[in-house]
N, C-alpha and C. Protein backbone atom coordinates (compact mmCIF):
# COMPACT_ATOMS: atom_id res chain seq x y z
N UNK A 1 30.46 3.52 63.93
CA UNK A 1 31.05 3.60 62.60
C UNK A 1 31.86 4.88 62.40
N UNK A 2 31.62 5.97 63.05
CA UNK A 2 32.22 7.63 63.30
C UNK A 2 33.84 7.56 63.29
N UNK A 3 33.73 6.31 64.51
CA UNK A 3 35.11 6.31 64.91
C UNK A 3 36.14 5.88 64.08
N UNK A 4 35.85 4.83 63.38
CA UNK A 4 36.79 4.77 61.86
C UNK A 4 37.13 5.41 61.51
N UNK A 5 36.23 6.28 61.02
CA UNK A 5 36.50 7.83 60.16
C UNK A 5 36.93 8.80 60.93
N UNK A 6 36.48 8.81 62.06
CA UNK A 6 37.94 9.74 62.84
C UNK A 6 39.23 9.62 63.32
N UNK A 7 39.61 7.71 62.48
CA UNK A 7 40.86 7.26 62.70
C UNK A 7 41.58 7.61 61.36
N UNK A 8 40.88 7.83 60.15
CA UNK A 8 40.92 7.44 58.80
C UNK A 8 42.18 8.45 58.74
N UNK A 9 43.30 8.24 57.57
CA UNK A 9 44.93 8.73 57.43
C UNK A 9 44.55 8.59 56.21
N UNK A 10 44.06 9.18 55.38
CA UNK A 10 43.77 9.76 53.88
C UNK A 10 45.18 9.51 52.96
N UNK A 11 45.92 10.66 53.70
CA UNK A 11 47.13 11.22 53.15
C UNK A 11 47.82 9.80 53.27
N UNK A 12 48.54 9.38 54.16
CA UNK A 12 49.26 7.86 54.52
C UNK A 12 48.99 6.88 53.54
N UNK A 13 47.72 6.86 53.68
CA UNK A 13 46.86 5.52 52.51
C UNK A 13 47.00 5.99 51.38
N UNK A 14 47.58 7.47 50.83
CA UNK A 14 47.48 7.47 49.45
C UNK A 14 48.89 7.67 49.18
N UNK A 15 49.73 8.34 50.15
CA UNK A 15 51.09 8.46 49.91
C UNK A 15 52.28 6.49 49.38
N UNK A 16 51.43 6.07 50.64
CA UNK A 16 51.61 4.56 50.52
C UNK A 16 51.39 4.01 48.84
N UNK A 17 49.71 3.82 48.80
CA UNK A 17 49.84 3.32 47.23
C UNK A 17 50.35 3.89 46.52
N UNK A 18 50.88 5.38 46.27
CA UNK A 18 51.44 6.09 45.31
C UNK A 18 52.91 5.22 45.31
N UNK A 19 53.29 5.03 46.61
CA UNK A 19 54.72 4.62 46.22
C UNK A 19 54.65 2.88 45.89
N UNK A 20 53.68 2.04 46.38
CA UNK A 20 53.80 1.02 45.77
C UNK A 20 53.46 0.48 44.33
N UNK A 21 52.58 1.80 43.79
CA UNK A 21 52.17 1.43 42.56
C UNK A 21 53.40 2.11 41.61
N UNK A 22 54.35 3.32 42.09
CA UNK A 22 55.10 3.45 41.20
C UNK A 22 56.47 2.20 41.70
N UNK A 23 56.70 1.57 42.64
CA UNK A 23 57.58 0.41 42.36
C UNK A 23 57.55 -0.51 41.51
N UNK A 24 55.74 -0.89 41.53
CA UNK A 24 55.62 -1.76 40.72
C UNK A 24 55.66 -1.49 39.15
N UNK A 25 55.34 -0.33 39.17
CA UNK A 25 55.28 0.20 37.75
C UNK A 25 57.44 0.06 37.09
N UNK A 26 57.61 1.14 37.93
CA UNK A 26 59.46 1.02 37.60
C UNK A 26 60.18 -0.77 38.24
N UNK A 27 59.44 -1.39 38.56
CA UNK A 27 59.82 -2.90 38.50
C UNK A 27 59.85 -3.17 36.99
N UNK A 28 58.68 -3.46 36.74
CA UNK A 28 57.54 -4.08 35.15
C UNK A 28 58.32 -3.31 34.43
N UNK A 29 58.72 -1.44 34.08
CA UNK A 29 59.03 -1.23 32.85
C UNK A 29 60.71 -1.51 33.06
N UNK A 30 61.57 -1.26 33.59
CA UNK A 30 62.65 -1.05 34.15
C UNK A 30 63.00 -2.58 33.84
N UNK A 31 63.13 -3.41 34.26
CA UNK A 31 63.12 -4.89 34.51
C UNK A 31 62.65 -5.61 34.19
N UNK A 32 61.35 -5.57 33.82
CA UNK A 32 60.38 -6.56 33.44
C UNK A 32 60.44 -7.64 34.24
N UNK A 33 60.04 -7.31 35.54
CA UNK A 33 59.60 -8.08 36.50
C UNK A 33 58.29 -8.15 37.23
N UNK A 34 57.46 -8.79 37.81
CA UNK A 34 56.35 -8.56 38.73
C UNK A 34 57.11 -8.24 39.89
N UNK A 35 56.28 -7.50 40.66
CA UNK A 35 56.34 -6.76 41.85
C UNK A 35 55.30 -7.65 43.05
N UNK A 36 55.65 -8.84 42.96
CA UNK A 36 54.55 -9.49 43.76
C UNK A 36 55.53 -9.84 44.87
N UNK A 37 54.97 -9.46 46.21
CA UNK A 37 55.99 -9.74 47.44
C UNK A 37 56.20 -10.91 47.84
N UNK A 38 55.15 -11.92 47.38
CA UNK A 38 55.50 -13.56 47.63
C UNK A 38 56.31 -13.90 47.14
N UNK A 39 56.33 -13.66 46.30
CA UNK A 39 57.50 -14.34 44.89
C UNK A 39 59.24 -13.51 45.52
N UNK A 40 58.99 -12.38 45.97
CA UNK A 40 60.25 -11.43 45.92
C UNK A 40 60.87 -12.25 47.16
N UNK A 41 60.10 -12.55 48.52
CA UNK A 41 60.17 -13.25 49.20
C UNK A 41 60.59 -13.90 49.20
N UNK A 42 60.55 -15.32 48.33
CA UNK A 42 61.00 -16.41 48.44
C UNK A 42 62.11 -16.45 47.70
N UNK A 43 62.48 -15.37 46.31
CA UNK A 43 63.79 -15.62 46.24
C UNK A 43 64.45 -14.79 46.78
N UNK A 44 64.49 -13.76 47.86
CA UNK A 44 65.40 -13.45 48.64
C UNK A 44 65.91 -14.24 49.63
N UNK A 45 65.36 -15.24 50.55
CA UNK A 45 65.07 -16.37 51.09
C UNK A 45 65.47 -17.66 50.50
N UNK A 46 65.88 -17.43 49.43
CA UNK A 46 66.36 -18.60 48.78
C UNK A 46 65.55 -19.94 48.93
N UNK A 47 64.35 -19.56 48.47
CA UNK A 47 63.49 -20.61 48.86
C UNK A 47 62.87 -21.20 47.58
N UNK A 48 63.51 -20.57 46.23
CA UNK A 48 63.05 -21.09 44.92
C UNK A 48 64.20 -22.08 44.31
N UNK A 49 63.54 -22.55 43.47
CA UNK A 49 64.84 -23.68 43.02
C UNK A 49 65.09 -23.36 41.13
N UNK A 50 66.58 -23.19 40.62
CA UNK A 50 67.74 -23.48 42.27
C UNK A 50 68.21 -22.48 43.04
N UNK A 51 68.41 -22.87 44.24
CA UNK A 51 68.29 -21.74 45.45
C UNK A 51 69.55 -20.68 45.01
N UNK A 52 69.31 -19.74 44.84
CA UNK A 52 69.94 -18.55 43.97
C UNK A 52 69.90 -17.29 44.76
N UNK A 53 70.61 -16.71 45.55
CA UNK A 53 70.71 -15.37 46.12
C UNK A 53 70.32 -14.07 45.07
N UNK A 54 68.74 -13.67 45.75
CA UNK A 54 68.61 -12.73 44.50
C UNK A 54 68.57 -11.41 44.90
N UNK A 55 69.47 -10.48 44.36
CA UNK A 55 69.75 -9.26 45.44
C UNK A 55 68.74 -8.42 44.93
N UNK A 56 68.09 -8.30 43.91
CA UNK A 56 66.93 -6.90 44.04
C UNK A 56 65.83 -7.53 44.62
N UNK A 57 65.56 -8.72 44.98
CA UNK A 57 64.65 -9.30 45.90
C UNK A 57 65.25 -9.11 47.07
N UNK A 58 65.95 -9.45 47.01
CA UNK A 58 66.43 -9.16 48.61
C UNK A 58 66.10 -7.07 49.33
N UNK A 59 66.83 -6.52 48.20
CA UNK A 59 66.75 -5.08 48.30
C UNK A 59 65.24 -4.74 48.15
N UNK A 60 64.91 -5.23 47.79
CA UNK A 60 63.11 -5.02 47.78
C UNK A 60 62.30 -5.62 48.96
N UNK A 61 62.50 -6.58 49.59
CA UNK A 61 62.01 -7.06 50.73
C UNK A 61 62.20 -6.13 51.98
N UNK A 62 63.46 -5.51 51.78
CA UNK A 62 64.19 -4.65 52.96
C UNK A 62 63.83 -3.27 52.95
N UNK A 63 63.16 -2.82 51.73
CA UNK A 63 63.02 -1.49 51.29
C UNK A 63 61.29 -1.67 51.72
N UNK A 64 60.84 -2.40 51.97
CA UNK A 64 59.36 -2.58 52.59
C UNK A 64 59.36 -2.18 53.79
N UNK A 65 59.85 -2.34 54.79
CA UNK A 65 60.00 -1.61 56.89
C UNK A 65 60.57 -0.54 56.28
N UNK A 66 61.69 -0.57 55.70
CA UNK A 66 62.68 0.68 56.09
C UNK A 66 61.54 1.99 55.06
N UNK A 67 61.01 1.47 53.98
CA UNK A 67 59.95 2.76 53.53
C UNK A 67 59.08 2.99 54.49
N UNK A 68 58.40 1.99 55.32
CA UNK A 68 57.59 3.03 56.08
C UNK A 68 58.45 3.62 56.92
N UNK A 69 59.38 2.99 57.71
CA UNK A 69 59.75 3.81 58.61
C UNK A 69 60.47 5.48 57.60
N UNK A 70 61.03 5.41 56.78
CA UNK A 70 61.20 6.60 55.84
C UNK A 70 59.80 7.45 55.69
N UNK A 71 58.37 6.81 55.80
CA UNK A 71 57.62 7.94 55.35
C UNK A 71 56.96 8.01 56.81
N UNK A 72 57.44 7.37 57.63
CA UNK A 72 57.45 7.91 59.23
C UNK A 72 57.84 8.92 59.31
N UNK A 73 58.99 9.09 59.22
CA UNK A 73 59.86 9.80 59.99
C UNK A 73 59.27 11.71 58.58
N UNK A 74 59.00 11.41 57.76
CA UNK A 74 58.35 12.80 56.89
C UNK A 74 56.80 13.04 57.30
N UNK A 75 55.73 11.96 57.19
CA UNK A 75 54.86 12.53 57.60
C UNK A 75 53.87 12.13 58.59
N UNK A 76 54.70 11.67 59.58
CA UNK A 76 54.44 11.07 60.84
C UNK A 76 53.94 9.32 61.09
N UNK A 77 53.78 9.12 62.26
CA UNK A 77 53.06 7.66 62.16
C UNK A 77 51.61 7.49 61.90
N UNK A 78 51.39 6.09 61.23
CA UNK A 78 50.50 5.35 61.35
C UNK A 78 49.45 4.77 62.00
N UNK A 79 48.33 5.39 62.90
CA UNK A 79 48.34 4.75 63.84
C UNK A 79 47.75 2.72 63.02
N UNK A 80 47.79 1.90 63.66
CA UNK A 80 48.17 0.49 63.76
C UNK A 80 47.37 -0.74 64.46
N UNK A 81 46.32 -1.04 64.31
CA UNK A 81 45.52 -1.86 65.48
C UNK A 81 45.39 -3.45 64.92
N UNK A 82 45.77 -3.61 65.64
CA UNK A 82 45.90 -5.43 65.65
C UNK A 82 45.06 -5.96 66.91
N UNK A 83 44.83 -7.24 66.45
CA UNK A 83 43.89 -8.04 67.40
C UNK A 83 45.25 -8.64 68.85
N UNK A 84 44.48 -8.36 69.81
CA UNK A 84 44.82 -8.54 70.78
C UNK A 84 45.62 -10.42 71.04
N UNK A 85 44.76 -11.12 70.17
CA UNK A 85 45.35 -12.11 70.52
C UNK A 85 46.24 -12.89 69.86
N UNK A 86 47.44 -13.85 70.31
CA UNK A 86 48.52 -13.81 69.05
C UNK A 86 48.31 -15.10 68.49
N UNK A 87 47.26 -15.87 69.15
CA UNK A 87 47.08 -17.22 67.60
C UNK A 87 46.13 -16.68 66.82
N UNK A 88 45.61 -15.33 66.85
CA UNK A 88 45.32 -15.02 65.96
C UNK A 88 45.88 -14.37 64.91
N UNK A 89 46.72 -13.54 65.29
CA UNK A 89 47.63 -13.25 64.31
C UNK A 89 48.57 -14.14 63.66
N UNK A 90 48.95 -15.20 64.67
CA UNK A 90 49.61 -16.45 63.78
C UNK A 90 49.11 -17.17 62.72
N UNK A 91 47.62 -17.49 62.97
CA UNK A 91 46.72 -17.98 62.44
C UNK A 91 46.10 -17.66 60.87
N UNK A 92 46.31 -15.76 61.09
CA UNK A 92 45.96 -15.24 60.15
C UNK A 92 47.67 -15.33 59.05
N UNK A 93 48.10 -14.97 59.88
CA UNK A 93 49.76 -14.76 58.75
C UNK A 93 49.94 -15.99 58.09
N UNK A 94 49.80 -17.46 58.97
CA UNK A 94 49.85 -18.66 58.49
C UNK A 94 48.61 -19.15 56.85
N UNK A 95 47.41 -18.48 57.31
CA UNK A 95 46.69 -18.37 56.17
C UNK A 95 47.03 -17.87 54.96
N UNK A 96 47.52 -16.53 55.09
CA UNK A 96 47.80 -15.57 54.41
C UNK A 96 48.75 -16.35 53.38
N UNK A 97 50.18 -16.79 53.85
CA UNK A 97 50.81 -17.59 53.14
C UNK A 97 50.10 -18.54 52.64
N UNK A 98 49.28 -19.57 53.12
CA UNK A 98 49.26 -21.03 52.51
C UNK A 98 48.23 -20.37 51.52
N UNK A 99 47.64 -18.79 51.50
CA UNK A 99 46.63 -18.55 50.22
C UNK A 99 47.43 -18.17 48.95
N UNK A 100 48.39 -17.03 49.42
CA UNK A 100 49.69 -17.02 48.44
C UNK A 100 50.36 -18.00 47.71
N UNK A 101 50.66 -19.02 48.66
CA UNK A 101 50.84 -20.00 47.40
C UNK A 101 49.96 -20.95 46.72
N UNK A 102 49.37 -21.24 47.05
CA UNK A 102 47.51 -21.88 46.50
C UNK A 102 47.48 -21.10 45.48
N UNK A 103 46.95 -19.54 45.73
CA UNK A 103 46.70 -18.54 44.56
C UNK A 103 48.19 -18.06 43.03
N UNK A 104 49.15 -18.73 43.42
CA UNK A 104 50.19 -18.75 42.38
C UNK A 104 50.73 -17.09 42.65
N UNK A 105 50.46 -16.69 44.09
CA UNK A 105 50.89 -15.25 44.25
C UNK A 105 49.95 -14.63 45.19
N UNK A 106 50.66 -13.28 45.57
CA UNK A 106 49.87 -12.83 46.62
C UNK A 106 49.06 -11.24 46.26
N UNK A 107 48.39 -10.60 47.54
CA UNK A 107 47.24 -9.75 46.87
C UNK A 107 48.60 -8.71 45.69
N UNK A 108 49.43 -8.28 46.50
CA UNK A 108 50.39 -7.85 45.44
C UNK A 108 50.68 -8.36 43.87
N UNK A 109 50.75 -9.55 44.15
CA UNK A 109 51.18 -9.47 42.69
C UNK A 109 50.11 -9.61 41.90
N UNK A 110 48.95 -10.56 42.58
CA UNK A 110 47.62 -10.38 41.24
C UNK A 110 47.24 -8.83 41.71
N UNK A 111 47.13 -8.65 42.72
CA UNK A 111 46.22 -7.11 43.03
C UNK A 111 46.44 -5.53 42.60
N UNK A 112 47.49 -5.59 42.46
CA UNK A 112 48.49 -4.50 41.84
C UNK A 112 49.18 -4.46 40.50
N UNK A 113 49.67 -5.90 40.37
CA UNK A 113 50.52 -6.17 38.87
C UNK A 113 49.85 -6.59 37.82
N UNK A 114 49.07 -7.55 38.58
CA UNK A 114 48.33 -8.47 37.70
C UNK A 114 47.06 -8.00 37.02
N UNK A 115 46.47 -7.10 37.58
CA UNK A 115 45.21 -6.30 37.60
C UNK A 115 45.63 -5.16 36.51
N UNK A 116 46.91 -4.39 36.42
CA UNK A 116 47.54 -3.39 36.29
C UNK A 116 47.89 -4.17 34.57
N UNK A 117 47.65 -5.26 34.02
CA UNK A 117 48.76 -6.12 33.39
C UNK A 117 46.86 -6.59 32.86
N UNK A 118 45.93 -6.52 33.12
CA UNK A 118 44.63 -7.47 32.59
C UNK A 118 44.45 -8.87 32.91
N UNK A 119 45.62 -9.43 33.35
CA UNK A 119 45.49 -10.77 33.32
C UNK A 119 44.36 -11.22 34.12
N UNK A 120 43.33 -12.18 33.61
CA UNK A 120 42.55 -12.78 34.08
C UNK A 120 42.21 -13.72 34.55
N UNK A 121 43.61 -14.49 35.45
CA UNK A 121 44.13 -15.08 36.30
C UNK A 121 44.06 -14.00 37.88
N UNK A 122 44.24 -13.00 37.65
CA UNK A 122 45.13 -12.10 38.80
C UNK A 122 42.98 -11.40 38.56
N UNK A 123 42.56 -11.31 37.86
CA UNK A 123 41.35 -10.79 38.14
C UNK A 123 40.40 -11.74 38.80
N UNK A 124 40.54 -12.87 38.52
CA UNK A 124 39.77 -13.94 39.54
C UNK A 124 40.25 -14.25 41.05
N UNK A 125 41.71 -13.78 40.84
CA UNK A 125 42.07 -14.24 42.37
C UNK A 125 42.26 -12.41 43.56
N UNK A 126 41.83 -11.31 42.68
CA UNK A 126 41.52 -10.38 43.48
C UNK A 126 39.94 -10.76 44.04
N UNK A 127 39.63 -11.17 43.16
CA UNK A 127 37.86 -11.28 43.65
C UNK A 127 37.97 -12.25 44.18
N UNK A 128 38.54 -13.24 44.44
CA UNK A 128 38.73 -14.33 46.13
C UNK A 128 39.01 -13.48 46.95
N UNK A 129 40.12 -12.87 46.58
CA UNK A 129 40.89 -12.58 47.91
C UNK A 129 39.51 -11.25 48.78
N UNK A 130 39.37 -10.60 47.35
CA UNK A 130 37.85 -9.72 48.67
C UNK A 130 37.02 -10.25 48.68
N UNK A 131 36.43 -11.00 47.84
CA UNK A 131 35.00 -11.95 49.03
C UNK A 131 35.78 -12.73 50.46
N UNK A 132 36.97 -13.59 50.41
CA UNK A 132 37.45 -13.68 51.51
C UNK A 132 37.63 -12.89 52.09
N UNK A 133 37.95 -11.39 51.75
CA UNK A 133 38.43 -10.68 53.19
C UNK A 133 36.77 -9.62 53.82
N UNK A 134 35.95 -9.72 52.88
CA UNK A 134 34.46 -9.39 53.20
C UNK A 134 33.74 -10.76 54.38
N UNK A 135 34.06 -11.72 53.96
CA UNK A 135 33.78 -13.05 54.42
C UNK A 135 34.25 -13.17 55.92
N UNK A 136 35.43 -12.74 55.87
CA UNK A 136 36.57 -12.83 57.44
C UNK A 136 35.97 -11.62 58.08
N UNK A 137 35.86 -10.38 57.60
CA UNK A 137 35.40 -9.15 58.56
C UNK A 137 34.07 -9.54 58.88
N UNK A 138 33.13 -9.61 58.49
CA UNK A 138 31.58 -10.47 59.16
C UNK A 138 31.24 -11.14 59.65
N UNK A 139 32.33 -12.55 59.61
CA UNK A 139 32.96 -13.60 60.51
C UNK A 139 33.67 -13.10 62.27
N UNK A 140 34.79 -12.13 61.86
CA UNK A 140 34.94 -11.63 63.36
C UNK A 140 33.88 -10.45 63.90
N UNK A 141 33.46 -9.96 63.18
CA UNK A 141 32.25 -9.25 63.78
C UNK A 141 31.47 -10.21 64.33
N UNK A 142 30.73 -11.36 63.84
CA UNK A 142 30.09 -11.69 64.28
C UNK A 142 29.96 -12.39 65.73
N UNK A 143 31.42 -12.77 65.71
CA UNK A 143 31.96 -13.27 66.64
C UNK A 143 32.33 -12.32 67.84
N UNK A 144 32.31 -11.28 67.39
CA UNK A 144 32.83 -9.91 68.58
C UNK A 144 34.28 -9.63 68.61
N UNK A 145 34.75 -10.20 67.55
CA UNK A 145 35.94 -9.98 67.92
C UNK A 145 36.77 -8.98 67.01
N UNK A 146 36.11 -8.46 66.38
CA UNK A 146 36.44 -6.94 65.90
C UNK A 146 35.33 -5.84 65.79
N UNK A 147 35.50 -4.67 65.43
CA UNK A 147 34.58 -3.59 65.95
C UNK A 147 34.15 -3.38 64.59
């Protein structure tokens, strides 16, 4: 259990939410928009109807890599561990979506906006999303397939 905590990036993990909670914040007052990345997603992607090119979705989807790599390059990398095998990662990303849209949004937009906002829609579907993700870490533990 040591070793976690001698992986643990304090600073990273807080520099990070600092900047996603003030996007979402200057989204909501600025715009009056949610800051939920599923949703930003799909209309950058033109995947909402009617299919409509939406450029601060778009500029917001793109400003997701290029910020970390921006708070790379100031206060170094991340280190990054992923499971070795790739239907699992397919498996998991493929989930991830079909829960996003099931849940009417993803941990972003209930977890951050929605939470941030009271709604008690976005408070029932944070508490899925962590009993599922308590549920999945005990699951691959049990299985051995995470540490």
């Amino acid at each position: 259990m040591m070793e976690i905590w001698n992986r643990a990036q304090p600073l990273q993990g807080f520099t990070g939410g600092m900047m996603i909670g003030a996007a979402c914040a200057l989204m909501l007052v600025l715009l009056g928009r949610i800051a939920g990345v599923s949703g930003l997603l799909a209309r950058a992607l033109k995947l909402t109807y009617p299919p409509a090119l939406d450029l601060l979705a778009l500029v917001f989807i793109l400003g997701l890599p290029l910020g970390g790599l921006f708070i790379n390059q100031i206060i170094g990398s991340v280190e990054v561990i992923y499971p070795n095998e790739d239907l699992i990662l397919i498996s998991a990303g493929l989930l991830v979506g079909f829960g996003a849209r099931l849940g009417s949004g993803c941990t972003s937009g209930h977890g951050v906006c929605g939470l941030s906002r009271l709604s008690l829609r976005s408070i029932f579907a944070t508490g899925i999303f962590m009993l599922s993700g308590f549920a999945t870490v005990a699951l691959m533990r049990s299985l051995g397939l995470s540490s």
